[in-house]
PDB file of N, CA and C in Angstrom:
ATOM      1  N   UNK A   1       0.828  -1.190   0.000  1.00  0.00           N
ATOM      2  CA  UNK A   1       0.000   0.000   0.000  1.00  0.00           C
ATOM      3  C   UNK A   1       0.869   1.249   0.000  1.00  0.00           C
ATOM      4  N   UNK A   2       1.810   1.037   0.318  1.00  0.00           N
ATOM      5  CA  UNK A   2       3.130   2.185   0.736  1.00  0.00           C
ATOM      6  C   UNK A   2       3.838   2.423  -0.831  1.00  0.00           C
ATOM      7  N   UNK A   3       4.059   1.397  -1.075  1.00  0.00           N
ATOM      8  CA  UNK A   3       4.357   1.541  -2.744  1.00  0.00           C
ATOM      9  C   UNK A   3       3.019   2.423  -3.701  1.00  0.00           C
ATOM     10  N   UNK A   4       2.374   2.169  -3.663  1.00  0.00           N
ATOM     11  CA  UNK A   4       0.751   2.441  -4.110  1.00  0.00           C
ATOM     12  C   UNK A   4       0.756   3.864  -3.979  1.00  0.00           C
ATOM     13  N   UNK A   5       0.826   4.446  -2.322  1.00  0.00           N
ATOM     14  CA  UNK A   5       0.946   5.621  -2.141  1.00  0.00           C
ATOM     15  C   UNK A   5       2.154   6.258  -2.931  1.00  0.00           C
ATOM     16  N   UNK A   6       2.996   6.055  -2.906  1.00  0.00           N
ATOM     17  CA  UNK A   6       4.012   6.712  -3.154  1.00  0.00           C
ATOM     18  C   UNK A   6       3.832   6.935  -4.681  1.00  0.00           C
ATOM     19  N   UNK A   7       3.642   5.731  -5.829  1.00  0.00           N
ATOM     20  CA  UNK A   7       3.189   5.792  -7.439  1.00  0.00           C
ATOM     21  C   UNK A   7       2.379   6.680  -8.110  1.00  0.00           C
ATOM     22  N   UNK A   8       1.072   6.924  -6.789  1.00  0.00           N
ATOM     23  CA  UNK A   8       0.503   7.668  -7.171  1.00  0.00           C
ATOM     24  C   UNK A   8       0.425   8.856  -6.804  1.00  0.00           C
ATOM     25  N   UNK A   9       1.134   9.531  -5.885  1.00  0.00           N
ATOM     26  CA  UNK A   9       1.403  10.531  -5.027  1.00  0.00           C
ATOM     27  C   UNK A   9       2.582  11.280  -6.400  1.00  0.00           C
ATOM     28  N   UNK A  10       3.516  10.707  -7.051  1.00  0.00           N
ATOM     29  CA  UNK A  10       4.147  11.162  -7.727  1.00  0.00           C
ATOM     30  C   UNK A  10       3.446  11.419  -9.161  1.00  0.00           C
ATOM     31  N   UNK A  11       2.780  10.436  -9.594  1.00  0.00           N
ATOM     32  CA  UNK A  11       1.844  10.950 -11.040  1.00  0.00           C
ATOM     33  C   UNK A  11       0.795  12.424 -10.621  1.00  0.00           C
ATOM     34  N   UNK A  12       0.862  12.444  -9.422  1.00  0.00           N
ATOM     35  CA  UNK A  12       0.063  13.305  -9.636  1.00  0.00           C
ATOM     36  C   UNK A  12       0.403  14.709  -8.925  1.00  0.00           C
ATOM     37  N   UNK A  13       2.192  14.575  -9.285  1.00  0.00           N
ATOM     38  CA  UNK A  13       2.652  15.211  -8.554  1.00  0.00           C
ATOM     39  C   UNK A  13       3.170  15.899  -7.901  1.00  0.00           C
ATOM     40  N   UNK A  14       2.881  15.108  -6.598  1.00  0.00           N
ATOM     41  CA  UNK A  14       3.057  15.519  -4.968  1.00  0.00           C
ATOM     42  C   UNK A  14       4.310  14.547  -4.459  1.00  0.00           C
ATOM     43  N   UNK A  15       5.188  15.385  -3.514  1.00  0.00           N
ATOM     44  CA  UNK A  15       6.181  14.869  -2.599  1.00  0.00           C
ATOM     45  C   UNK A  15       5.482  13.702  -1.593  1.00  0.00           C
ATOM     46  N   UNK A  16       5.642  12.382  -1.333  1.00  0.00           N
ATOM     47  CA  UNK A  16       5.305  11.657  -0.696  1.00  0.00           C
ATOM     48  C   UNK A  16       6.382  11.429   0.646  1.00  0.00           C
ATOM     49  N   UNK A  17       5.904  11.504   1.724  1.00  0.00           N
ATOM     50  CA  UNK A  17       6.675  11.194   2.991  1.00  0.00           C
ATOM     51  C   UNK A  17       6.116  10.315   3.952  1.00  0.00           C
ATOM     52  N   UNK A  18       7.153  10.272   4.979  1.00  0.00           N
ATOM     53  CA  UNK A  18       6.491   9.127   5.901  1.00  0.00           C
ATOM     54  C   UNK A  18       6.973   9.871   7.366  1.00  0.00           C
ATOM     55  N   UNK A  19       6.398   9.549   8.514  1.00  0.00           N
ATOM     56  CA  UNK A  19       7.048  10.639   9.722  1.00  0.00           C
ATOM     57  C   UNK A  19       6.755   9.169  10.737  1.00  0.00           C
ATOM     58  N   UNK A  20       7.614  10.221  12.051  1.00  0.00           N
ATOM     59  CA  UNK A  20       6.962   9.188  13.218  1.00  0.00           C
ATOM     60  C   UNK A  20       8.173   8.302  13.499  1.00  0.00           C
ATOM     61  N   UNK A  21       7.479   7.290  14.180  1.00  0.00           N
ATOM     62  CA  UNK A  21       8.463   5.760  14.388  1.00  0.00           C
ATOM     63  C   UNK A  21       8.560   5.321  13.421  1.00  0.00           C
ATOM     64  N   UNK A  22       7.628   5.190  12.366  1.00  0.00           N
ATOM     65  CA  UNK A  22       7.826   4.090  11.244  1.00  0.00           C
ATOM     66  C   UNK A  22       9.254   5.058  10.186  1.00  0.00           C
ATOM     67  N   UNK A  23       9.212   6.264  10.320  1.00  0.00           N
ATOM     68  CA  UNK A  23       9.991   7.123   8.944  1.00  0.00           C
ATOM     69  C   UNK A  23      11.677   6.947   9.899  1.00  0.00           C
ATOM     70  N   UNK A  24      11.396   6.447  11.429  1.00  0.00           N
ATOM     71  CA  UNK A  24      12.675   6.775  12.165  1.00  0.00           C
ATOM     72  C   UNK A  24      13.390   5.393  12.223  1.00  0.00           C
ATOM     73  N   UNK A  25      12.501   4.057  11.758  1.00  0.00           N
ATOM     74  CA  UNK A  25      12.901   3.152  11.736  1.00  0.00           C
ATOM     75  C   UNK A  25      13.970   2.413  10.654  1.00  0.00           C
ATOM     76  N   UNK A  26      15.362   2.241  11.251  1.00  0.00           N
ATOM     77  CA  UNK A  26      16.386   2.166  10.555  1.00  0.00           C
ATOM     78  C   UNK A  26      16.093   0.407   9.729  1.00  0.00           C
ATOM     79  N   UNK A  27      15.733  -0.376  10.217  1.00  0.00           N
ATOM     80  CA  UNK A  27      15.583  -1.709   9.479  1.00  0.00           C
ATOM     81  C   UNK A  27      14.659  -1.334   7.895  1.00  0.00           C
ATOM     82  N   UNK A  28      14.227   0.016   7.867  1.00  0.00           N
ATOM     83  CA  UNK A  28      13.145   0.186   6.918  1.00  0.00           C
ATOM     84  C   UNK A  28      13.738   1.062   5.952  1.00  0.00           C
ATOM     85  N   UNK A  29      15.048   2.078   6.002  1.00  0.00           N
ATOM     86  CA  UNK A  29      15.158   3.092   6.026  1.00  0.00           C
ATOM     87  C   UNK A  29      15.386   2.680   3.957  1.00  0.00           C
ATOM     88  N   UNK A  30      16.248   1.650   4.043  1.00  0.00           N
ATOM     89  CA  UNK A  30      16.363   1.003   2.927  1.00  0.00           C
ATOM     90  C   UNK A  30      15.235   1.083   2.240  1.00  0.00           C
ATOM     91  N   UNK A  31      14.196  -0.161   2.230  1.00  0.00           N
ATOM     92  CA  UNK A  31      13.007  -0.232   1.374  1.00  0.00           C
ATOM     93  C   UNK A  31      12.668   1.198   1.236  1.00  0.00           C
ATOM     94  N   UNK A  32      12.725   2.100   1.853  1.00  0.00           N
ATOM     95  CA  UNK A  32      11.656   3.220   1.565  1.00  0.00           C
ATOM     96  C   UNK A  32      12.868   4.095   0.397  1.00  0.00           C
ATOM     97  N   UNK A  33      13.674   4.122   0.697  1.00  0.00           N
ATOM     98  CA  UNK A  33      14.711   4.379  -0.296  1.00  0.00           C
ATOM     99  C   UNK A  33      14.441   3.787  -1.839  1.00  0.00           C
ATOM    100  N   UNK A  34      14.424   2.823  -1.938  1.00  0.00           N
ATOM    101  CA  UNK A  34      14.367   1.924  -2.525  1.00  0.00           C
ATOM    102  C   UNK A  34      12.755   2.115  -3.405  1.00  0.00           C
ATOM    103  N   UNK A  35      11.814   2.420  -2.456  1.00  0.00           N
ATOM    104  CA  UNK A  35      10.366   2.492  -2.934  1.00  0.00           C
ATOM    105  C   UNK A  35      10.311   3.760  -3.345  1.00  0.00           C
ATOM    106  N   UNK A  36      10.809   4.883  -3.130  1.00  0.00           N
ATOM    107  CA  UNK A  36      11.076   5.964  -3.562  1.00  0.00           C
ATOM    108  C   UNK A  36      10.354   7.290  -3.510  1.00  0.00           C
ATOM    109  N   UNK A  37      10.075   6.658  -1.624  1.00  0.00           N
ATOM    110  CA  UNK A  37       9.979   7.673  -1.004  1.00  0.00           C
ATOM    111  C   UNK A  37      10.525   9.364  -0.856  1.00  0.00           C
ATOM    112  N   UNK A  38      10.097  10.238  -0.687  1.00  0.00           N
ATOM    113  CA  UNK A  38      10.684  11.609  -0.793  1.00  0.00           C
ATOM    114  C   UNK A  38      11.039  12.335   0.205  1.00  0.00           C
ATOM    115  N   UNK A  39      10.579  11.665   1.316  1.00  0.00           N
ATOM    116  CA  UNK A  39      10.625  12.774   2.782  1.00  0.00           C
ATOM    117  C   UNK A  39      10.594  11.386   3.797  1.00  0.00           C
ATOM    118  N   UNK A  40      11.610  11.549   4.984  1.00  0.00           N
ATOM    119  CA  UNK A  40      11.559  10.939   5.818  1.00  0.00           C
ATOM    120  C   UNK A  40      11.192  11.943   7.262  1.00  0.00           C
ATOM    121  N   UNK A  41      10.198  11.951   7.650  1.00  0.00           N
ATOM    122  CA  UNK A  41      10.136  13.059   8.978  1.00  0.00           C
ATOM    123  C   UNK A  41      10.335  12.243  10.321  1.00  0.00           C
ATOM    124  N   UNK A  42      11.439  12.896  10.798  1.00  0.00           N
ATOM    125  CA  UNK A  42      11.838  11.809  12.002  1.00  0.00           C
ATOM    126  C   UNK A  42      12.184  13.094  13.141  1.00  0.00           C
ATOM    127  N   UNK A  43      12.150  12.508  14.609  1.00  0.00           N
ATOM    128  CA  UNK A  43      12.890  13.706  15.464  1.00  0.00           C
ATOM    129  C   UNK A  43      13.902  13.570  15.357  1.00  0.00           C
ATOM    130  N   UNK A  44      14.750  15.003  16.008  1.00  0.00           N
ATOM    131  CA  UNK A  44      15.788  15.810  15.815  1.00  0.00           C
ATOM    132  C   UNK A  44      16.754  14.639  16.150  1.00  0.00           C
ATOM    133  N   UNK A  45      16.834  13.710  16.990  1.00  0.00           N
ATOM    134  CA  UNK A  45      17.570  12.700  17.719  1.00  0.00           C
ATOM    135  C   UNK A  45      18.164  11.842  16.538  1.00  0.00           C
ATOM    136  N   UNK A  46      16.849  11.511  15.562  1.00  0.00           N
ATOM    137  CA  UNK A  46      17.068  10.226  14.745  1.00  0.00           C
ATOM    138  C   UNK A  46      17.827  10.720  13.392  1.00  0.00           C
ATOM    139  N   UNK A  47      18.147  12.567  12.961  1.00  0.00           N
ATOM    140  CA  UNK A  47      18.190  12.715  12.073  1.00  0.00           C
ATOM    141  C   UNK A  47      19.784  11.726  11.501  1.00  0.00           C
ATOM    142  N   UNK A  48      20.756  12.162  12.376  1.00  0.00           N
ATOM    143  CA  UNK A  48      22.174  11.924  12.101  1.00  0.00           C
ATOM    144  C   UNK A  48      21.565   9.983  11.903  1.00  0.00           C
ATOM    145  N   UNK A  49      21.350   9.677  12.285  1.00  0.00           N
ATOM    146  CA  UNK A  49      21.533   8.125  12.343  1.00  0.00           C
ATOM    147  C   UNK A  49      20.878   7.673  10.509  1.00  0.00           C
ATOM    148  N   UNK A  50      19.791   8.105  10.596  1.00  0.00           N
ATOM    149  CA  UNK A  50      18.723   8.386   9.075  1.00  0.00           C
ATOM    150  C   UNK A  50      19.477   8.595   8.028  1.00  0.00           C
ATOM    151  N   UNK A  51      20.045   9.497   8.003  1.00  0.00           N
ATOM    152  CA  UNK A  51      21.170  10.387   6.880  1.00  0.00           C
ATOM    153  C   UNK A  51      21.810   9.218   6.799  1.00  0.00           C
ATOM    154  N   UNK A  52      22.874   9.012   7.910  1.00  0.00           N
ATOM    155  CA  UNK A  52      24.128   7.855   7.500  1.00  0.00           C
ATOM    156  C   UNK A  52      23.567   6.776   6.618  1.00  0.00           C
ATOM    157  N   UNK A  53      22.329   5.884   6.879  1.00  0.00           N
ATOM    158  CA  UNK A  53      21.524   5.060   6.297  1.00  0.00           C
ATOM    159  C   UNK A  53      21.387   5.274   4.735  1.00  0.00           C
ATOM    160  N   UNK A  54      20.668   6.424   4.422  1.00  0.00           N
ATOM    161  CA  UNK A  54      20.734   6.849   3.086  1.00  0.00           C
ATOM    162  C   UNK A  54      22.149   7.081   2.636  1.00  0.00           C
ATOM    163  N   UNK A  55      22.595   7.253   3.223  1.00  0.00           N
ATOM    164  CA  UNK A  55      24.210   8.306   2.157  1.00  0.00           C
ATOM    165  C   UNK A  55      25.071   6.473   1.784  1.00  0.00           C
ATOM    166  N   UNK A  56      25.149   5.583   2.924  1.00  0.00           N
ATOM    167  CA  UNK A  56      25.306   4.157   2.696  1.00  0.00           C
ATOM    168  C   UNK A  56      24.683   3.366   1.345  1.00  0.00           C
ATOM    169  N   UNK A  57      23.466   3.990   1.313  1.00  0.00           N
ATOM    170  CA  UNK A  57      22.533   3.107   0.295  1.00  0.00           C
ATOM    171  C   UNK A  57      22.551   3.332  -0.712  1.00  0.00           C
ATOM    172  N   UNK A  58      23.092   4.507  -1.201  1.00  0.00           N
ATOM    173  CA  UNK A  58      23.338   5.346  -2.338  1.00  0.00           C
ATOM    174  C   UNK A  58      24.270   4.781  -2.949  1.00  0.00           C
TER     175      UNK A  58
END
């Protein structure tokens, strides 16, 4: 459904994001990368850890 959102969020589009625990969760940080997600909204705590994740995956 997350894929879904995101496919169609971009045809018609709009920046798709995810926030919270689920956008701060590092086991995920990948797939959403990957699914091609646009925005990860996480607190100030989780940003440095988030970043490293992406800049790795790249």
């Amino acid at each position: 459904m997350i894929q879904m959102v995101i496919e169609n969020g971009h045809k018609g589009g709009a920046w798709v994001g995810i926030c919270g625990e689920l956008g701060a969760d590092l086991t995920l940080t990948d797939t959403f990368v990957e699914m091609g997600i646009d925005e990860l909204s996480v607190s100030p705590s989780c940003i440095l850890p988030i970043r490293k994740k992406i800049r790795e995956h790249s």
